[in-house]
Protein backbone atom coordinates (compact mmCIF):
# COMPACT_ATOMS: atom_id res chain seq x y z
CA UNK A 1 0.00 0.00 0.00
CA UNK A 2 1.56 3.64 -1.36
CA UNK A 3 1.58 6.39 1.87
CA UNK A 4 1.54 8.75 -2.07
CA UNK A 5 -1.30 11.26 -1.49
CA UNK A 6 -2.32 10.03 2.32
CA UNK A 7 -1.87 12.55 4.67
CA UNK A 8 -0.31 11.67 7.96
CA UNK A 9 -1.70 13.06 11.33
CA UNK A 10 2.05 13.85 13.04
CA UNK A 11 2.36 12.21 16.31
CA UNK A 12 4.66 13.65 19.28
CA UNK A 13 4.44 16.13 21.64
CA UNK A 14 3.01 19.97 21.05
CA UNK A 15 6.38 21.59 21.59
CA UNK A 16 9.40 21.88 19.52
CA UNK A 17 13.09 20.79 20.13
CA UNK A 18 14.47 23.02 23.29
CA UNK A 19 11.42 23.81 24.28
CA UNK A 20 10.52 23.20 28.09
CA UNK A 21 9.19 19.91 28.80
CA UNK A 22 5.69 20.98 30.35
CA UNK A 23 6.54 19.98 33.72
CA UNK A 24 9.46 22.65 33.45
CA UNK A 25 7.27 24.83 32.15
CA UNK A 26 5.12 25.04 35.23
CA UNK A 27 7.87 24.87 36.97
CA UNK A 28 9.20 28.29 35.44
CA UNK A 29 5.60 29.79 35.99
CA UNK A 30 6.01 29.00 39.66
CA UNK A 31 9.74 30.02 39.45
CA UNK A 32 8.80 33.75 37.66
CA UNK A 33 5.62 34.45 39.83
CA UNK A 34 7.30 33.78 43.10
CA UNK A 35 10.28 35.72 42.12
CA UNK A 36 7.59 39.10 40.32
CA UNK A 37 5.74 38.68 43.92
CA UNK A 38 9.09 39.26 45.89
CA UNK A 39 10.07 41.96 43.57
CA UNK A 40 6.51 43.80 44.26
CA UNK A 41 7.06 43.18 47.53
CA UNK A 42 10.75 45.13 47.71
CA UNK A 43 9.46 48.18 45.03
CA UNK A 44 6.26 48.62 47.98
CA UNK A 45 8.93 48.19 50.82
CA UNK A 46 11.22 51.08 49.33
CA UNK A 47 8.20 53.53 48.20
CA UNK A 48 7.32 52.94 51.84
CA UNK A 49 10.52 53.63 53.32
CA UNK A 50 10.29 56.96 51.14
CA UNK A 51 7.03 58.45 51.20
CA UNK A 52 5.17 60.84 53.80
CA UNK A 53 2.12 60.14 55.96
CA UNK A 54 -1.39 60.88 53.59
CA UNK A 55 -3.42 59.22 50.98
CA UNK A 56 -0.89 57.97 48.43
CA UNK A 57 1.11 56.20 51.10
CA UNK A 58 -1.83 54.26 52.76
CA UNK A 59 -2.59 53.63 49.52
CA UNK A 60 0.98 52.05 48.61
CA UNK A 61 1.06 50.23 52.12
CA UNK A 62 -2.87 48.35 51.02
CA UNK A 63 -1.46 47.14 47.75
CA UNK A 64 1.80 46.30 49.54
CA UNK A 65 -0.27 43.99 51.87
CA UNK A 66 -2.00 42.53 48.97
CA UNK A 67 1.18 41.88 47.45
CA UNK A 68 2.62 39.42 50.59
CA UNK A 69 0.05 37.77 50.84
CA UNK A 70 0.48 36.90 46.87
CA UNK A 71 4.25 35.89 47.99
CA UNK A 72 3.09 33.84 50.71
CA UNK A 73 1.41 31.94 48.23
CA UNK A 74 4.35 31.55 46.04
CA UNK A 75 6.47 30.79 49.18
CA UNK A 76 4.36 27.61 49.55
CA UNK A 77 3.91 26.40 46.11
CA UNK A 78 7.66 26.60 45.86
CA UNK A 79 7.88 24.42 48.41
CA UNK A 80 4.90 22.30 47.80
CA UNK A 81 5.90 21.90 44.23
CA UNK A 82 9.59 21.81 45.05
CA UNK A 83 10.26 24.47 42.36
CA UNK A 84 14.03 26.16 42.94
CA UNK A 85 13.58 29.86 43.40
CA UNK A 86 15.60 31.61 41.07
CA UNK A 87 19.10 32.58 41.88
CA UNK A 88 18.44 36.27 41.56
CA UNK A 89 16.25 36.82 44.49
CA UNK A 90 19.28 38.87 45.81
CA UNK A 91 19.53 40.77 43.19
CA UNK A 92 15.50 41.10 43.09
CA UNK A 93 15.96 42.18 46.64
CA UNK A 94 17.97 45.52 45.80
CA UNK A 95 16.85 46.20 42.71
CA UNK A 96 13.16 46.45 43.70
CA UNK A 97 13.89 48.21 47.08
CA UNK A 98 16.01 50.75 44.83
CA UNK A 99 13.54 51.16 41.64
CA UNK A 100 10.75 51.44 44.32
CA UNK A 101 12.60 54.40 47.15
CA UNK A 102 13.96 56.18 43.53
CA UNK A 103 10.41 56.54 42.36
CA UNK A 104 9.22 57.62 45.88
CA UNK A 105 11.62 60.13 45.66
CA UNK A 106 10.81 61.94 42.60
CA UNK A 107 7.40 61.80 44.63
CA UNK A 108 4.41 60.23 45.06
CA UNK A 109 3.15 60.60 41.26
CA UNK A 110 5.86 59.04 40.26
CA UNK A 111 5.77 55.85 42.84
CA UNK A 112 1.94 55.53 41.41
CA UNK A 113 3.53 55.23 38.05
CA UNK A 114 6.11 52.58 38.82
CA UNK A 115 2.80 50.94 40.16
CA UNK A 116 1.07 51.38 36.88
CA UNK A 117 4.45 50.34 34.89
CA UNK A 118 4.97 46.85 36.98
CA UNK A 119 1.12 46.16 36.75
CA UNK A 120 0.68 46.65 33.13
CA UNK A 121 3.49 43.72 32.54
CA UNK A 122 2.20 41.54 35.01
CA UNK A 123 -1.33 41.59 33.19
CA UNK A 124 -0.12 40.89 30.12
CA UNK A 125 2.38 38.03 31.88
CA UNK A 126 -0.55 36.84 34.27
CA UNK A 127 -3.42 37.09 31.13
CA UNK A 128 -0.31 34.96 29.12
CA UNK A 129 -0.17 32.20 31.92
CA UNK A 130 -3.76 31.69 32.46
CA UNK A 131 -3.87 30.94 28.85
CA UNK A 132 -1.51 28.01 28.62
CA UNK A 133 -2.42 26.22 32.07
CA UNK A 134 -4.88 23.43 31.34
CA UNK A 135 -7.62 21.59 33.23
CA UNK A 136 -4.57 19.96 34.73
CA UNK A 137 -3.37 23.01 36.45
CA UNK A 138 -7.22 24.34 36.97
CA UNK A 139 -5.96 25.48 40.73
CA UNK A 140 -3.11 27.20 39.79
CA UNK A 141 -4.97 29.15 36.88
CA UNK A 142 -7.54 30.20 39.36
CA UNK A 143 -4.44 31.63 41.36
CA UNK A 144 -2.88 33.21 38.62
CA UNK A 145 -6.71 34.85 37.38
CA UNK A 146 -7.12 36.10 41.41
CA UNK A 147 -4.19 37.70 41.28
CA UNK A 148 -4.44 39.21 38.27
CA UNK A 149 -7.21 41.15 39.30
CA UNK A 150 -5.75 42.04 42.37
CA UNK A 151 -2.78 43.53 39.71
CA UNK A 152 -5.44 45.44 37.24
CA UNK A 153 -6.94 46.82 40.78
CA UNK A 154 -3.72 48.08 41.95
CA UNK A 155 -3.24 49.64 38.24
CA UNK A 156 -6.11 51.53 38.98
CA UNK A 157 -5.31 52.81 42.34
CA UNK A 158 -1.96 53.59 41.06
CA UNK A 159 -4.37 56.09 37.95
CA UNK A 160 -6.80 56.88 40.65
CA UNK A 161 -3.37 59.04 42.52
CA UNK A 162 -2.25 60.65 39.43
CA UNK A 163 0.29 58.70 37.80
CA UNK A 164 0.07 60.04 34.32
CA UNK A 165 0.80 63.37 35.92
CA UNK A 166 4.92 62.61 36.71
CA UNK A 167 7.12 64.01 35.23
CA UNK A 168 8.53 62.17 32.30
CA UNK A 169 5.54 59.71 32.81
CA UNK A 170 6.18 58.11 29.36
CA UNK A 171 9.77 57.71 29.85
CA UNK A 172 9.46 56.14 33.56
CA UNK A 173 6.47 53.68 32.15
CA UNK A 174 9.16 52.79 29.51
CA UNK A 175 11.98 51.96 31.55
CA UNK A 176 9.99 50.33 34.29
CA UNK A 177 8.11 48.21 31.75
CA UNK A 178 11.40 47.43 30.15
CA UNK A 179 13.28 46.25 33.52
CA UNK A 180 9.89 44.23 34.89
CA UNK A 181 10.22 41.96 31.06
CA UNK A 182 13.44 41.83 31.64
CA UNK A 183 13.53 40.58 35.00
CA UNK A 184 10.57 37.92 34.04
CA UNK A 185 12.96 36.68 31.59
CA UNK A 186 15.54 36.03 33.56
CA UNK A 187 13.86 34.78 36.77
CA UNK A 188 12.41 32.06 34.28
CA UNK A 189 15.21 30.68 33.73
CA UNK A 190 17.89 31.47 36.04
């Protein structure tokens, strides 16, 4: 029998050569989120360490607390899943605490549009996880949806105290935007 004019359905798995196996792939998802959640974490911790009694800092120190208990998660399904952290969490641990007391310094408009920078990446990074989870992974999408939200609502906070109004607004969104893809690359795979 001739295979001439049959088409073959091609068997094998849906990724190509050097891609992650899906296992790792989780694993990186775990690896990343834990790693974006620290990072939030420091950037709140050095706004805080920064910025004056009033509206802007209660407002930084809510989404802060939103933000460990996101880590908290992450600290447990590292564990749990016994995903290794990435070897930059020291490096996370400066950076952030620097990117987020630098913004608070050039004042409070400014921290609100670090917030609104960091946010918009983590949608897009969140919105792109969701997506690829399966049924398999049905509890970790749910996560990765919850906090999400809890991202887009600090986003809106963030617009709510006048972000767009720093100075250079464009160019800070840019460069904060820039660093957070950056980072995500990195922490998935290092």
């Amino acid at each position: 029998m001739s295979h001439a004019g049959k088409k073959t359905k091609r068997q094998g798995p849906a990724y190509l050569p050097g891609d992650p196996q899906p296992e790792e792939s989780i694993e990186r998802m775990i690896r990343v989120d834990h790693a974006g959640e620290y990072g939030a974490a420091r950037i709140y911790a050095g706004q805080l360490a920064v910025l004056r009694p009033g509206e802007a800092r209660d407002a930084v120190e809510e989404m802060a607390a939103k933000e460990r208990e996101h880590l908290e998660t992450f600290d447990k399904l590292i564990v749990e899943r016994r995903v290794r952290p990435t070897a930059l969490t020291p490096l996370w641990h400066i950076t952030g605490f620097a990117l987020g007391a630098a913004t608070a310094l050039m004042g409070e408009k400014a921290a609100m549009a670090c917030t609104v920078a960091v946010e918009e990446v983590i949608d897009e990074h969140y919105a792109d996880q969701a997506a690829r989870l399966g049924a398999d992974e049905a509890e970790l999408r749910a996560t990765v949806e919850e906090f999400r939200q809890d991202e887009l609502d600090h986003r809106e906070v963030a617009l709510e105290h006048e972000a767009e109004a720093a100075p250079g607004y464009e160019l800070l969104m840019g460069a904060v935007k820039a660093g957070s893809r950056l980072a995500i690359w990195l922490s998935k795979r290092i």
